[in-house]
Protein backbone atom coordinates (compact mmCIF):
# COMPACT_ATOMS: atom_id res chain seq x y z
CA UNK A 1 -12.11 13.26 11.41
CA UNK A 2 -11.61 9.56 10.73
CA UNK A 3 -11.94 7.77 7.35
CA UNK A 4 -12.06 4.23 7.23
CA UNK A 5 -12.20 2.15 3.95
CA UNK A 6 -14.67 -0.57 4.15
CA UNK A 7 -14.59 -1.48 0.42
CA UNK A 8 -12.57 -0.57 -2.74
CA UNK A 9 -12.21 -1.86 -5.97
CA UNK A 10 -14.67 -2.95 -9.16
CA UNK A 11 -16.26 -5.27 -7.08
CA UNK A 12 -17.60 -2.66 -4.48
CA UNK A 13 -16.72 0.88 -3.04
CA UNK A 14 -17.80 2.41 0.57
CA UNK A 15 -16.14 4.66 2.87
CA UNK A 16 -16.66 5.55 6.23
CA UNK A 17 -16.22 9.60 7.51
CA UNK A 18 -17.09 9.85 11.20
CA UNK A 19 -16.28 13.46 13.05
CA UNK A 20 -17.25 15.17 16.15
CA UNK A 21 -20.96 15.54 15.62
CA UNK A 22 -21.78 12.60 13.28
CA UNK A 23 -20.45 10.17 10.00
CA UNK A 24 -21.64 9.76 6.63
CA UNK A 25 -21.14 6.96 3.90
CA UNK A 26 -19.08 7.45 0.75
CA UNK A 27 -21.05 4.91 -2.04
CA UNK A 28 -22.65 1.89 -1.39
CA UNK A 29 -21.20 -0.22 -3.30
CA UNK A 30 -21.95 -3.31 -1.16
CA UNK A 31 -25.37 -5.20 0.05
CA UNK A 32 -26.63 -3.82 2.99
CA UNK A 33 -25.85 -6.93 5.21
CA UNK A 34 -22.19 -6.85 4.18
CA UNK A 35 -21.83 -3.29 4.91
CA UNK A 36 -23.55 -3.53 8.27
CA UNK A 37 -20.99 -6.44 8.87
CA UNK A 38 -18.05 -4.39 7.91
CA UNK A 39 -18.78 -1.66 9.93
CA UNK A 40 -19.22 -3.07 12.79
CA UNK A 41 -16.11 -5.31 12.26
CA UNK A 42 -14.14 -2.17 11.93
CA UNK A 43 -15.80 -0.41 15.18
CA UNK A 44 -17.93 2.01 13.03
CA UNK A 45 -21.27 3.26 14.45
CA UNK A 46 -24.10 2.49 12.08
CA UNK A 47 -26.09 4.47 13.92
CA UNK A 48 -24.08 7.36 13.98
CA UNK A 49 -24.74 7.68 9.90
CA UNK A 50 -26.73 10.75 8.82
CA UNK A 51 -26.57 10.29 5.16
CA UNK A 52 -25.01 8.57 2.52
CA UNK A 53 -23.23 10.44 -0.46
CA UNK A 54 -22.65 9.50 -3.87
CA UNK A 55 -19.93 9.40 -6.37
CA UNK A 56 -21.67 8.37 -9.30
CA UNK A 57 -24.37 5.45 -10.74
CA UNK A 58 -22.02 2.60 -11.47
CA UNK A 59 -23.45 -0.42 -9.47
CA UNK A 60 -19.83 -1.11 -7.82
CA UNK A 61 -21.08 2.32 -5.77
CA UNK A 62 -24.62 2.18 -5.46
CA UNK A 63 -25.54 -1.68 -5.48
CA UNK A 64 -26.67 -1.29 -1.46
CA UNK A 65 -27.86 2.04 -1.81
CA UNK A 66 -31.22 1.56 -1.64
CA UNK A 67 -32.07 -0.60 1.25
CA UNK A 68 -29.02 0.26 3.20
CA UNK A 69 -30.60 3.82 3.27
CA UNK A 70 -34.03 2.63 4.35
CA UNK A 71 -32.18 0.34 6.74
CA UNK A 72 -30.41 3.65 8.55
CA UNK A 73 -33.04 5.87 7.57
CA UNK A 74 -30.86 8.77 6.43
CA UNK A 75 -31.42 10.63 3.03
CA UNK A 76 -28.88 10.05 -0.38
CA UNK A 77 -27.16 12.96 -1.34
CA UNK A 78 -26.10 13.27 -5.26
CA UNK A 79 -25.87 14.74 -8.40
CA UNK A 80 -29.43 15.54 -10.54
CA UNK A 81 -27.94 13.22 -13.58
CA UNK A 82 -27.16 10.26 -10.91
CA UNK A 83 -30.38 10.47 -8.99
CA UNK A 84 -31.69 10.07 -12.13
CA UNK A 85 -30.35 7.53 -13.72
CA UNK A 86 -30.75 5.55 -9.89
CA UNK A 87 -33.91 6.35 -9.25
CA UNK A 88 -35.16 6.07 -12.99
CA UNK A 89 -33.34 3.32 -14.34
CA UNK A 90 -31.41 1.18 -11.20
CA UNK A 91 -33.78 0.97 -8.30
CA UNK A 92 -36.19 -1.69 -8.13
CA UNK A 93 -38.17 -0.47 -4.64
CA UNK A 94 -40.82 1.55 -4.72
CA UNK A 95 -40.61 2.54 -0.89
CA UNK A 96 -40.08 5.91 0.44
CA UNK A 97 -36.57 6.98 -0.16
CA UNK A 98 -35.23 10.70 0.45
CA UNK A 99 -32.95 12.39 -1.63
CA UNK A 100 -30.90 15.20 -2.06
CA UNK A 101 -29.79 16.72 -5.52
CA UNK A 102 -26.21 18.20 -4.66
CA UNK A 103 -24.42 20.17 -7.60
CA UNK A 104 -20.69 21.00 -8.46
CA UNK A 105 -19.22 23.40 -6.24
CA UNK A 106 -21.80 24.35 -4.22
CA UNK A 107 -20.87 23.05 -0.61
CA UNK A 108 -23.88 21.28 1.39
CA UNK A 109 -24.28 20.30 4.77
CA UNK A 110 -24.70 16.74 6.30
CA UNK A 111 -23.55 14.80 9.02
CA UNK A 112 -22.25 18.12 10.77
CA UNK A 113 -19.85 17.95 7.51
CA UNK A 114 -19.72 20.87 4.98
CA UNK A 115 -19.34 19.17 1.66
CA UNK A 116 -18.21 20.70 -1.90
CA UNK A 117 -18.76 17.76 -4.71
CA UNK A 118 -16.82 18.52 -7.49
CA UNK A 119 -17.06 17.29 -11.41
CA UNK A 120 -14.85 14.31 -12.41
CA UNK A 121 -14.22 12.44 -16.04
CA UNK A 122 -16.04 9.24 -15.74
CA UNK A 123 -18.36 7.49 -18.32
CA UNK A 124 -21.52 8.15 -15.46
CA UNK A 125 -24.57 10.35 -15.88
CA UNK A 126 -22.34 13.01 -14.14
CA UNK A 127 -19.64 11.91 -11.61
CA UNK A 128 -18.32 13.95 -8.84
CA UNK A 129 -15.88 13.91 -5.96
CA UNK A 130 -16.16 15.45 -2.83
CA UNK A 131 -13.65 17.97 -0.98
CA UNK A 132 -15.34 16.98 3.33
CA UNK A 133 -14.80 19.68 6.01
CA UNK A 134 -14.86 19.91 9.98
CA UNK A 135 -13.77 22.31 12.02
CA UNK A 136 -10.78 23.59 9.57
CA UNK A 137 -10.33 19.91 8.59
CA UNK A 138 -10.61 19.10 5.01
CA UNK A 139 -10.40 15.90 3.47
CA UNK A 140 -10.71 14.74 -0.02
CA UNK A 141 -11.95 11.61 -2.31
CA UNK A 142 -11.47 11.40 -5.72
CA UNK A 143 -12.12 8.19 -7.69
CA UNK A 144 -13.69 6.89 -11.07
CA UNK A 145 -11.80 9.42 -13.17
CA UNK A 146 -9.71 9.39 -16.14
CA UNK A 147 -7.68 12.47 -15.96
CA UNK A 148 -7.10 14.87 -12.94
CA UNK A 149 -7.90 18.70 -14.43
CA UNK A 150 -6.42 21.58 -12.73
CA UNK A 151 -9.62 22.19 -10.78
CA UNK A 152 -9.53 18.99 -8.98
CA UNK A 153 -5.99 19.79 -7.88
CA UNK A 154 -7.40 23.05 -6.93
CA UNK A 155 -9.69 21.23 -4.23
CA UNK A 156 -7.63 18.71 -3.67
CA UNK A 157 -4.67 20.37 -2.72
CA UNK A 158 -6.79 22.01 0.32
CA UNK A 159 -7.07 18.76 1.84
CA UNK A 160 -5.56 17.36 4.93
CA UNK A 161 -5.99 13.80 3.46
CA UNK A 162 -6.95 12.22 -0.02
CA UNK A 163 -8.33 9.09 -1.43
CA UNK A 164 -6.93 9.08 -4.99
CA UNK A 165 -7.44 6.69 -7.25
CA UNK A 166 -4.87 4.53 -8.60
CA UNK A 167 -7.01 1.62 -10.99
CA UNK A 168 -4.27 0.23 -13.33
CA UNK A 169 -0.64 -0.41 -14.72
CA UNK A 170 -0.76 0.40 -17.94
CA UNK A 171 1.43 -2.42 -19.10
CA UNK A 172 -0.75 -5.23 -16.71
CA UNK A 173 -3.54 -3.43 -18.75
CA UNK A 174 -2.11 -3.48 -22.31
CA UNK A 175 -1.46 -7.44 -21.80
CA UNK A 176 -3.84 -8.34 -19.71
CA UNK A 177 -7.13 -10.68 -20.46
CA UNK A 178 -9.44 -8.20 -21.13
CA UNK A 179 -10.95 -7.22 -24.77
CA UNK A 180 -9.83 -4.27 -26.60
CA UNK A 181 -13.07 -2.08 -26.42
CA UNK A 182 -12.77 -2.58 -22.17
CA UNK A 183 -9.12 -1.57 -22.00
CA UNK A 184 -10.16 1.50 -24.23
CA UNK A 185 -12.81 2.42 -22.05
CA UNK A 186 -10.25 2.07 -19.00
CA UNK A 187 -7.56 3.81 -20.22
CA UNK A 188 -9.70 6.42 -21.80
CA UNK A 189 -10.19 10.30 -20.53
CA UNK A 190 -13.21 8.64 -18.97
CA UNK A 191 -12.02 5.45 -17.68
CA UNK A 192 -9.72 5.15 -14.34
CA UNK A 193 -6.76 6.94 -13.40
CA UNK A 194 -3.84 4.54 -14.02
CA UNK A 195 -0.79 4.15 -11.33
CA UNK A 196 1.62 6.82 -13.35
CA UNK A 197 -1.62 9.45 -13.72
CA UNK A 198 -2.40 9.43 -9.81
CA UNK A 199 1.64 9.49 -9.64
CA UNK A 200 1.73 12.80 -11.20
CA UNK A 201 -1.48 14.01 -9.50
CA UNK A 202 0.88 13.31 -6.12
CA UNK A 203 3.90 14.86 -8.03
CA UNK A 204 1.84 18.29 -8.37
CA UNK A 205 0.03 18.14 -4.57
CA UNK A 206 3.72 17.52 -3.08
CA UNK A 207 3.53 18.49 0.25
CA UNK A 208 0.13 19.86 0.89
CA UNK A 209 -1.91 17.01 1.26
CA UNK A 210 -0.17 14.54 4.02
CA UNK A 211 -1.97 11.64 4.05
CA UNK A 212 -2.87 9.38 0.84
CA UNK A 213 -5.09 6.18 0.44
CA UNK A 214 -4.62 5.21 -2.85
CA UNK A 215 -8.00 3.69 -4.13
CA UNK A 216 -10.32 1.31 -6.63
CA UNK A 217 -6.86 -1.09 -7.46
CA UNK A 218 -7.93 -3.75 -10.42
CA UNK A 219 -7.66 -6.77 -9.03
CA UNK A 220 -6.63 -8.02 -12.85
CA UNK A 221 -4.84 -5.08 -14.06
CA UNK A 222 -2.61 -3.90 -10.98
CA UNK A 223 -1.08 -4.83 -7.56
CA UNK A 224 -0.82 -2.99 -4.46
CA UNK A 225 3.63 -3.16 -4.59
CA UNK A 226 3.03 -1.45 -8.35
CA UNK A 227 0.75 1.48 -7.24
CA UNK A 228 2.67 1.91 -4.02
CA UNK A 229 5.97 2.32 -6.06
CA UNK A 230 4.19 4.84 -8.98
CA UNK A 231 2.92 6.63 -5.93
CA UNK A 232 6.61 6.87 -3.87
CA UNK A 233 7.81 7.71 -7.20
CA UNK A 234 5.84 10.92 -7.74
CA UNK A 235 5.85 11.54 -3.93
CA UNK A 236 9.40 11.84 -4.44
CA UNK A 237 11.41 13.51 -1.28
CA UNK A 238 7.98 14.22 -0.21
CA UNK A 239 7.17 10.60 0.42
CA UNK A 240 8.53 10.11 4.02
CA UNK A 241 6.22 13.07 4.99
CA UNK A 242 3.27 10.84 4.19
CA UNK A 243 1.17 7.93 5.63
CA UNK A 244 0.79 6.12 2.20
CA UNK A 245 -2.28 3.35 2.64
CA UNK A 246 -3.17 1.16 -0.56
CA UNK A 247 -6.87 -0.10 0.32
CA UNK A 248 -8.19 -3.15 -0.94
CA UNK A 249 -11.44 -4.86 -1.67
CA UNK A 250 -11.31 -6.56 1.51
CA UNK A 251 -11.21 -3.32 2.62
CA UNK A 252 -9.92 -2.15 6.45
CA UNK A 253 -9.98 -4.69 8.92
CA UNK A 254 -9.01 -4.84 12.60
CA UNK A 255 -5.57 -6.81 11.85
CA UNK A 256 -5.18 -4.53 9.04
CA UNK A 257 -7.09 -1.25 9.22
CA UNK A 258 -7.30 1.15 6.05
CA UNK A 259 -7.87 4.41 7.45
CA UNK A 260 -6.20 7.54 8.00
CA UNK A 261 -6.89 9.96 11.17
CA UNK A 262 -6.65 13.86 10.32
């Protein structure tokens, strides 16, 4: 299993999983022609994508959806409360779209992949994660969340590899530009995980999950040296163990390629 990030960060999120029988699409969070672009920049196979899976409604993950899925002609998989507030309220097509209502903790099956979604905190309809197996290979994303409960370390901590979150510093945040009621909404239980919050997520995971990209950086409120260090930090003696990979919006390219290989 291979994932490759192609975007991350507020201004668009998508993630490539490819495997032995197929790949799927983590958000769209960018127009259709730039995702084509990036993927075959990076060397992934449009063609091998079976479906594309979502995190949540935000437009930073779903701005692409729509055509990009016509465009590869392979169904959306999501939760009931983000299919609905997509279909219902965000997309602006009325062609022929199929989709897929996926619900916590029941595992699905797509791209060859067995797939468990699992509930995070975000201000969405109803957010989720997703725990991504192959052949005893697990791997785990888990962004757009304000706190980490004891269940997502539960899945987590089964994985192989993780995309975590890390959005902000909370001092970049506290005297940064932005107004008061954003950097409450940020910083909130169902904001974005913050640089010392995915820290202690690491801290508990220690040595069970090898491989990290840390994910969705603000490009206002955090740099990739700061998460990096939070991250060593709760690492700890486990860091060396690791392949530690801080994607960007510019996502993986091939001078610089954000992916890990499990």
């Amino acid at each position: 299993m291979r994932c490759t990030i192609l975007a991350s960060g507020s201004k668009g999120n998508c993630t490539y999983i490819t495997g032995s029988e197929g790949a799927i699409l983590i958000d769209a969070g960018l127009s259709a022609k730039e995702t084509l672009h990036r993927l075959t920049q990076t060397g992934c196979a449009p063609d091998a994508i079976s479906a594309i899976i979502v995190t949540h409604e935000h437009v930073d993950h779903i701005i692409g959806l729509d055509v990009l899925a016509r465009k590869l002609e392979c169904p959306v998989y999501a939760t009931g409360g983000t299919l609905e507030d997509f279909l219902c309220h965000r997309r602006t097509s009325d062609k022929p779209l199929a989709t897929h209502v996926v619900r916590y903790d029941d595992p699905f099956v797509a791209g060859g992949f067995t797939i468990t979604p699992f509930a995070t905190s975000h201000d969405a309809a109803e957010s989720c994660g997703f725990v991504i197996g192959e052949n005893g290979t697990m791997f785990g994303y888990c962004t757009d969340t304000g706190i980490v409960t004891p269940h997502m370390l539960d899945q987590l901590r089964r994985c192989d590899g993780l995309v975590l979150e890390s959005n902000h510093c909370p001092e970049m945040l506290a005297n940064g530009p932005y107004p008061e009621s954003l950097k409450r909404r940020i910083r909130s239980s169902r904001g974005h995980l913050s640089n010392p919050a995915a820290a202690a997520a690491l801290r508990v995971l220690g040595k069970n999950v090898p491989q990290v990209i840390l994910s969705h950086l603000s490009e206002i409120n955090n740099t990739p040296d700061r998460a990096r260090a939070s991250a060593r930090e709760g690492l700890g003696l486990f860091f060396e163990e690791k392949s530690l990979i801080v994607a960007t919006q510019g996502g993986s390219t091939p001078d610089s390629p954000q992916e890990i290989r499990l």
